[in-house]
C-alpha atoms as a PDB file:
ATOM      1  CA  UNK A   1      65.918  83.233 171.178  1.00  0.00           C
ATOM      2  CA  UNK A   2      68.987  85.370 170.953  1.00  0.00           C
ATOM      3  CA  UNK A   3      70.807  82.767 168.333  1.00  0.00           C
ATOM      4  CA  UNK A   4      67.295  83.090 166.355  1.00  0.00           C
ATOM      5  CA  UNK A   5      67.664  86.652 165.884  1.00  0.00           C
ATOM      6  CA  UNK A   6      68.619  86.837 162.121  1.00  0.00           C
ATOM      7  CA  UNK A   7      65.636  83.879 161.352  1.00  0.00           C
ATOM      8  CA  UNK A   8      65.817  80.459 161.136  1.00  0.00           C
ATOM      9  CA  UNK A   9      69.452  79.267 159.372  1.00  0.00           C
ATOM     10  CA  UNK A  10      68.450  77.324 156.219  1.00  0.00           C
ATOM     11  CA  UNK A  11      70.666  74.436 156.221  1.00  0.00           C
ATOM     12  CA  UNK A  12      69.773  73.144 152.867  1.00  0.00           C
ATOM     13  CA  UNK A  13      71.751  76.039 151.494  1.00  0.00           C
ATOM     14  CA  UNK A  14      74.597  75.460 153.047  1.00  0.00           C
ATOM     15  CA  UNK A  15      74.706  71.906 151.256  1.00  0.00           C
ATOM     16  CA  UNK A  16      76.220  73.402 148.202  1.00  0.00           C
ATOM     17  CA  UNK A  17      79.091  71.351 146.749  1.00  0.00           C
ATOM     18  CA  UNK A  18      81.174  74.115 144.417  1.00  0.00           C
ATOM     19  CA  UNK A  19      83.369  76.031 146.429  1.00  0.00           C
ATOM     20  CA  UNK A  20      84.028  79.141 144.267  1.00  0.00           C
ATOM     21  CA  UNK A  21      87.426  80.917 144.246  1.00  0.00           C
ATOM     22  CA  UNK A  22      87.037  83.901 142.096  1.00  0.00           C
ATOM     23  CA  UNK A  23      89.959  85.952 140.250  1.00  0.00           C
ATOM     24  CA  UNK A  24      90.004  89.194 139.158  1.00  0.00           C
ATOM     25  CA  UNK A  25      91.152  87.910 135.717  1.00  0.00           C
ATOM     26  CA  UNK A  26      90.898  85.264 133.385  1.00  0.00           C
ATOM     27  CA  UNK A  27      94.941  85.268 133.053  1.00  0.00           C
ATOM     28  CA  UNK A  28      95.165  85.235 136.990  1.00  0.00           C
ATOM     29  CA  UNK A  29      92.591  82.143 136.870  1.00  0.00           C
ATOM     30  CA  UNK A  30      94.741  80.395 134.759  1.00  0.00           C
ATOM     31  CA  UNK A  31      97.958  80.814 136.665  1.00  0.00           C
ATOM     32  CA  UNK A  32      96.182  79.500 139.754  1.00  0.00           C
ATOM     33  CA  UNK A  33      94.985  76.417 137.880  1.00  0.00           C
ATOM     34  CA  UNK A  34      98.520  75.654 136.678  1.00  0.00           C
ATOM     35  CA  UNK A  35     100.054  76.133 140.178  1.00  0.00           C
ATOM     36  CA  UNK A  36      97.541  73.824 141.136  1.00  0.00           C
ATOM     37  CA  UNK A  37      98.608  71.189 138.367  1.00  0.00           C
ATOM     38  CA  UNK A  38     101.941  71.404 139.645  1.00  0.00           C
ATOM     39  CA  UNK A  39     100.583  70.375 143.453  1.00  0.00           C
ATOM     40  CA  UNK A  40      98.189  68.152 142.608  1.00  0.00           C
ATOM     41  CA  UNK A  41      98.453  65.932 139.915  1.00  0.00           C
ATOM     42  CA  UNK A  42      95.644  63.999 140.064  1.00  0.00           C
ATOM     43  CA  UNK A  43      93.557  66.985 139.711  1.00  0.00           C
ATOM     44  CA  UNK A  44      91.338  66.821 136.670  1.00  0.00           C
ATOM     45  CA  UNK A  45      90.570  70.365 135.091  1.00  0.00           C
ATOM     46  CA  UNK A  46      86.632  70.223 133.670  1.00  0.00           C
ATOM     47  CA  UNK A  47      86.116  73.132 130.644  1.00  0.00           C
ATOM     48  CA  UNK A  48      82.203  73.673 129.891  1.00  0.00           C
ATOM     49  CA  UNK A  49      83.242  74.757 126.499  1.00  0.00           C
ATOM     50  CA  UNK A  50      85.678  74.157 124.107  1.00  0.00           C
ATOM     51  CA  UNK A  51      86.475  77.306 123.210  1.00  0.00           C
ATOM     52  CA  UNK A  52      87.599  77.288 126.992  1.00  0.00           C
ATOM     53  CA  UNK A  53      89.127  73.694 126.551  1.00  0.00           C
ATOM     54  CA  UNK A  54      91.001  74.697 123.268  1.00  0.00           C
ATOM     55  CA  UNK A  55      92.984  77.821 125.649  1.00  0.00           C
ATOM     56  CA  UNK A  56      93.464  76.111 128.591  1.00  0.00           C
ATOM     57  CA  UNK A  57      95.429  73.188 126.652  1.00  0.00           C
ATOM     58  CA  UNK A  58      97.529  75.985 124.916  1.00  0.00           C
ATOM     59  CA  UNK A  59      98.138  77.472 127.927  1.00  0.00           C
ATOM     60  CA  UNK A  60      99.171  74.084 130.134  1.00  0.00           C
ATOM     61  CA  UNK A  61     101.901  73.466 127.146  1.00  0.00           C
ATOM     62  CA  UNK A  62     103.128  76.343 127.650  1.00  0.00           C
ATOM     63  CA  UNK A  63     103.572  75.695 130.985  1.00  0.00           C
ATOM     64  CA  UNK A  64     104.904  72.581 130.398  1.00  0.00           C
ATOM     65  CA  UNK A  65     101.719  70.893 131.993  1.00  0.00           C
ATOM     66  CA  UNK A  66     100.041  67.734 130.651  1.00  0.00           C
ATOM     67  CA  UNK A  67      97.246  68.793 128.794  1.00  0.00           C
ATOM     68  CA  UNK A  68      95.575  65.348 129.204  1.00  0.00           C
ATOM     69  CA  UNK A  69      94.871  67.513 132.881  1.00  0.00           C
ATOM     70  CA  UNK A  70      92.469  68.801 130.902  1.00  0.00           C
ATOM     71  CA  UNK A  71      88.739  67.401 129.796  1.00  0.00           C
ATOM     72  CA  UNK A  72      85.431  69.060 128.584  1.00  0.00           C
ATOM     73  CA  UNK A  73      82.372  68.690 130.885  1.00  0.00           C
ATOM     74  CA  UNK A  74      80.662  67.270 127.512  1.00  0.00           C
ATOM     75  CA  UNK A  75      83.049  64.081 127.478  1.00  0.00           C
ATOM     76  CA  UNK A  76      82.908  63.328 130.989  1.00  0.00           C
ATOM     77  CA  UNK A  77      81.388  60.735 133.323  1.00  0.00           C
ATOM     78  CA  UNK A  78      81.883  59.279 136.286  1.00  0.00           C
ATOM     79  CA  UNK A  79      84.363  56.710 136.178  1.00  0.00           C
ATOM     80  CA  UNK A  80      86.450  59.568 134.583  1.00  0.00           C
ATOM     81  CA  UNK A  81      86.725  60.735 137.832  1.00  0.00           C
ATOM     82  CA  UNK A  82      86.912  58.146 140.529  1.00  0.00           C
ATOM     83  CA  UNK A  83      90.653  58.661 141.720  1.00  0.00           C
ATOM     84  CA  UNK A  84      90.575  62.196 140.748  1.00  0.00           C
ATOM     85  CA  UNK A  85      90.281  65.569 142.164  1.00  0.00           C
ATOM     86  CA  UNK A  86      87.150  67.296 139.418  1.00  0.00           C
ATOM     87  CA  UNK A  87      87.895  70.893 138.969  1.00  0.00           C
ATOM     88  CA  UNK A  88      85.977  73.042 137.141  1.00  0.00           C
ATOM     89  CA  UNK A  89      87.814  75.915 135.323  1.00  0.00           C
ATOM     90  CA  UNK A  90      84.418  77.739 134.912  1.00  0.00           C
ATOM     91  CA  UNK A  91      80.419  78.184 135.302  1.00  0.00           C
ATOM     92  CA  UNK A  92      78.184  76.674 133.294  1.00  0.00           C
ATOM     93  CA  UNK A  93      75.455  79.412 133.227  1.00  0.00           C
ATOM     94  CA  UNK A  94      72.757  76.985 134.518  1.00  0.00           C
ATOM     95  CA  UNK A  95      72.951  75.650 138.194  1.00  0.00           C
ATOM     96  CA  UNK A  96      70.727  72.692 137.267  1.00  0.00           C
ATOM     97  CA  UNK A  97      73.152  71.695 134.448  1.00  0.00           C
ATOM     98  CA  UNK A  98      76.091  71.478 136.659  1.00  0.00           C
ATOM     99  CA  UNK A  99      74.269  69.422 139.335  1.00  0.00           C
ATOM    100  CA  UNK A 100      73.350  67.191 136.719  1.00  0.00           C
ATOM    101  CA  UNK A 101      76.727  66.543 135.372  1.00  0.00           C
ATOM    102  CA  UNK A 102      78.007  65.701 139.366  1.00  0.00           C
ATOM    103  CA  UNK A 103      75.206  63.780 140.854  1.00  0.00           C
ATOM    104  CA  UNK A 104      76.664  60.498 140.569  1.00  0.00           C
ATOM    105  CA  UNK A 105      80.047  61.844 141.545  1.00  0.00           C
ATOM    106  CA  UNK A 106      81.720  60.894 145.546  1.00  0.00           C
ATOM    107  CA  UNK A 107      82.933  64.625 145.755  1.00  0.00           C
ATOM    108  CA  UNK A 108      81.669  66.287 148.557  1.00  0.00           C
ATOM    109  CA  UNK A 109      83.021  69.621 147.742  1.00  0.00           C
ATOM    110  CA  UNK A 110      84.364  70.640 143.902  1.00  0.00           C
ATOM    111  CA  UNK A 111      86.391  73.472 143.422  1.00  0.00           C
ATOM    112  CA  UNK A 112      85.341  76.274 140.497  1.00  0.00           C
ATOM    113  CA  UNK A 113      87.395  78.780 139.257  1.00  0.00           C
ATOM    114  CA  UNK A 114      86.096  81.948 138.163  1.00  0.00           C
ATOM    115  CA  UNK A 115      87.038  85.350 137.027  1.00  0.00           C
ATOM    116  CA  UNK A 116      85.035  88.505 137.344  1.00  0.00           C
ATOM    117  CA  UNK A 117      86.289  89.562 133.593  1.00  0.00           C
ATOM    118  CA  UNK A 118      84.286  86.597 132.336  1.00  0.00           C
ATOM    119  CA  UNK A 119      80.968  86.951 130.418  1.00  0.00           C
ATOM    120  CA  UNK A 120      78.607  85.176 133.159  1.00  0.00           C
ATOM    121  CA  UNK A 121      79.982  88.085 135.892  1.00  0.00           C
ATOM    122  CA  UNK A 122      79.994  90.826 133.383  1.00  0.00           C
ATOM    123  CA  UNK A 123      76.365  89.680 132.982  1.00  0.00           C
ATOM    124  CA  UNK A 124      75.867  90.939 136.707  1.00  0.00           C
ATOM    125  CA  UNK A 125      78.121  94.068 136.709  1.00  0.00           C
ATOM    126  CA  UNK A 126      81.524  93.045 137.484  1.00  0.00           C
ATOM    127  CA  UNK A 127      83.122  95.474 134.715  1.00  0.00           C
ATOM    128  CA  UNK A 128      82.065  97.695 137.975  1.00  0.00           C
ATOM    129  CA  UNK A 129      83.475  95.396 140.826  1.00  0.00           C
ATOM    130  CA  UNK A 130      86.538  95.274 139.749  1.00  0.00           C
ATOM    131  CA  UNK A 131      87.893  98.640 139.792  1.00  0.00           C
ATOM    132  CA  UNK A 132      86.827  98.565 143.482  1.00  0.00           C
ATOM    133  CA  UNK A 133      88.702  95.484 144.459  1.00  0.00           C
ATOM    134  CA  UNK A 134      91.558  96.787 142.530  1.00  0.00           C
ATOM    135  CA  UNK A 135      91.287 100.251 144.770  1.00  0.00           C
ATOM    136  CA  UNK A 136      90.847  98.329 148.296  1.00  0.00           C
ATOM    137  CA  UNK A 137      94.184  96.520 147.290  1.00  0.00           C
ATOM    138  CA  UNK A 138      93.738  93.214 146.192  1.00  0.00           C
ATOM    139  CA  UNK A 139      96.544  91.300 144.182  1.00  0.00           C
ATOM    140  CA  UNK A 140      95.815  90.076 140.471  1.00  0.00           C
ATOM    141  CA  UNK A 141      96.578  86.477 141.800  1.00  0.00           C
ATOM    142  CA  UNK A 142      94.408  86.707 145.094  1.00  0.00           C
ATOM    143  CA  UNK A 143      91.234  84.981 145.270  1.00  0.00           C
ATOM    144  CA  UNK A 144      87.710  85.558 146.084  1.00  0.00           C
ATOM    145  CA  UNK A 145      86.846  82.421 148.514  1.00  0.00           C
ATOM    146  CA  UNK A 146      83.990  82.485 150.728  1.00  0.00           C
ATOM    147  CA  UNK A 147      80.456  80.702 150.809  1.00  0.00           C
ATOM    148  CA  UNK A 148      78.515  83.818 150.237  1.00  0.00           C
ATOM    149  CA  UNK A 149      80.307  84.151 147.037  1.00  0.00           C
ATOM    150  CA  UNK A 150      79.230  80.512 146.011  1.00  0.00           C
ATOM    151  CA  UNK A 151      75.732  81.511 147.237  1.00  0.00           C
ATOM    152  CA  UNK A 152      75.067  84.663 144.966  1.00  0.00           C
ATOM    153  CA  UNK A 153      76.845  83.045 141.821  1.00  0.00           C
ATOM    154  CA  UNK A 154      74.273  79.840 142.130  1.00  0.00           C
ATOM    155  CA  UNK A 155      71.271  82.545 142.654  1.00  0.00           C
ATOM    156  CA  UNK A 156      72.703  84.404 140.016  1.00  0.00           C
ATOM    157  CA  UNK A 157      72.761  81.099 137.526  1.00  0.00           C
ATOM    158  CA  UNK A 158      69.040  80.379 138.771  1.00  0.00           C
ATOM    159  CA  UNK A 159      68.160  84.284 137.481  1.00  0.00           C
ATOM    160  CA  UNK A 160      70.074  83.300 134.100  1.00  0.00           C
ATOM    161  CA  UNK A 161      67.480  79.943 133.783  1.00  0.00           C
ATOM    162  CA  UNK A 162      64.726  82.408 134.445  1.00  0.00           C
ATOM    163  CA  UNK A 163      65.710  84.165 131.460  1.00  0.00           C
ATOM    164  CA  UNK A 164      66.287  81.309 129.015  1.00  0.00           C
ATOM    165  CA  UNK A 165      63.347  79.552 127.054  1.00  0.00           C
ATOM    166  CA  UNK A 166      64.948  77.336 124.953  1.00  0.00           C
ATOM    167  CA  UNK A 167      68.866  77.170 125.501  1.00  0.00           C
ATOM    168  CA  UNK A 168      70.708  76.578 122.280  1.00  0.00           C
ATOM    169  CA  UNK A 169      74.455  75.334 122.653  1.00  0.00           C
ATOM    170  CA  UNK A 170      77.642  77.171 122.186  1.00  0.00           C
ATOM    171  CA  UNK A 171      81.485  77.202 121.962  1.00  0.00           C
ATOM    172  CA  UNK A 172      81.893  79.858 124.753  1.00  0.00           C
ATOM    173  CA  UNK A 173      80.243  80.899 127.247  1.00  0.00           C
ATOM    174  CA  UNK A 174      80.263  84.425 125.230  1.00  0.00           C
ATOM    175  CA  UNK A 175      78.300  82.505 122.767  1.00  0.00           C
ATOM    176  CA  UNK A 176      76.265  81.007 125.140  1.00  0.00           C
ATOM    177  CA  UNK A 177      74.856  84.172 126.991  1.00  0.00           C
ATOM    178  CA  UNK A 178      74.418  86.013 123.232  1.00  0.00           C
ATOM    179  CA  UNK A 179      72.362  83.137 122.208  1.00  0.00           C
ATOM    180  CA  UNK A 180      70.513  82.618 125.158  1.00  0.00           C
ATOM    181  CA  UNK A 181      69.388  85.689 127.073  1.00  0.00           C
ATOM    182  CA  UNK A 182      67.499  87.661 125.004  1.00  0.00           C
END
């Protein structure tokens, strides 16, 4: 009784395979993305858009970082990434378009990094958040990493669906929340 207090514990939902570590910016996102090139080689960096895959490459040759790291999500399949470590440098805006692309994948958990400055947070206020988290002290290059945080961003993707009637594809994710919430 007393470990039923709070209700039932829905398991299914804690069967989610992105584990989210959000930035407070895009430029911090990148920098953690390049320190993990550096560590992990065989780490294979997934861009939704290529708008997103056009600055990441820029950036990793600047860093002096193999840009062939790099992939969009729209040239991908599986064998791509047997013997690889899939991480996604952002959200696509739909859940169900993600779990699409990694149903056939071995991965049990997928890293996704985020930023708060991009368009799919600023969608949900974060050009408010982020003062805040800037106040309570946290570093540019800290992340946000907790389950709760994976949680709200895939209930936050399934209120984005809700909105969209017929999606229409982009080059950004910019483009792709101007063209498809109305």
């Amino acid at each position: 009784m007393l470990f039923n207090l709070f209700g039932k514990k829905d398991d299914a939902a804690d069967e989610h395979v992105f584990t989210d570590r959000a930035y407070v910016s895009t430029a911090a996102k990148m920098n953690a993305c390049a320190e993990l090139a550096r560590k992990e080689p065989e780490s294979l960096f997934i861009c939704w858009f290529p708008e997103t895959a056009g600055r990441f490459r820029e950036f990793f040759r600047q860093q002096g970082l193999d840009e062939n790291l790099l992939t969009e999500a729209r040239h991908i399949h599986s064998s791509k990434v047997e013997g690889r470590k899939p991480v996604f440098v952002e959200h696509y805006p739909l859940h169900s378009r993600e779990i699409d692309l990694i149903k056939n994948w071995s991965q049990e958990k997928i890293i996704v990094f985020s930023a708060l400055d991009e368009p799919l947070f600023k969608h949900f206020g974060s050009d408010k958040v982020i003062p805040m988290i800037k106040m309570l002290g946290m570093k540019e290059n800290e992340a946000i990493e907790h389950n709760l945080v994976s949680k709200s961003i895939i209930k936050g993707q399934e209120k984005i669906a809700g909105l969209v009637s017929m999606e229409q594809s982009a080059q950004s994710q910019a483009e792709w929340m101007e063209k498809n919430i109305k």
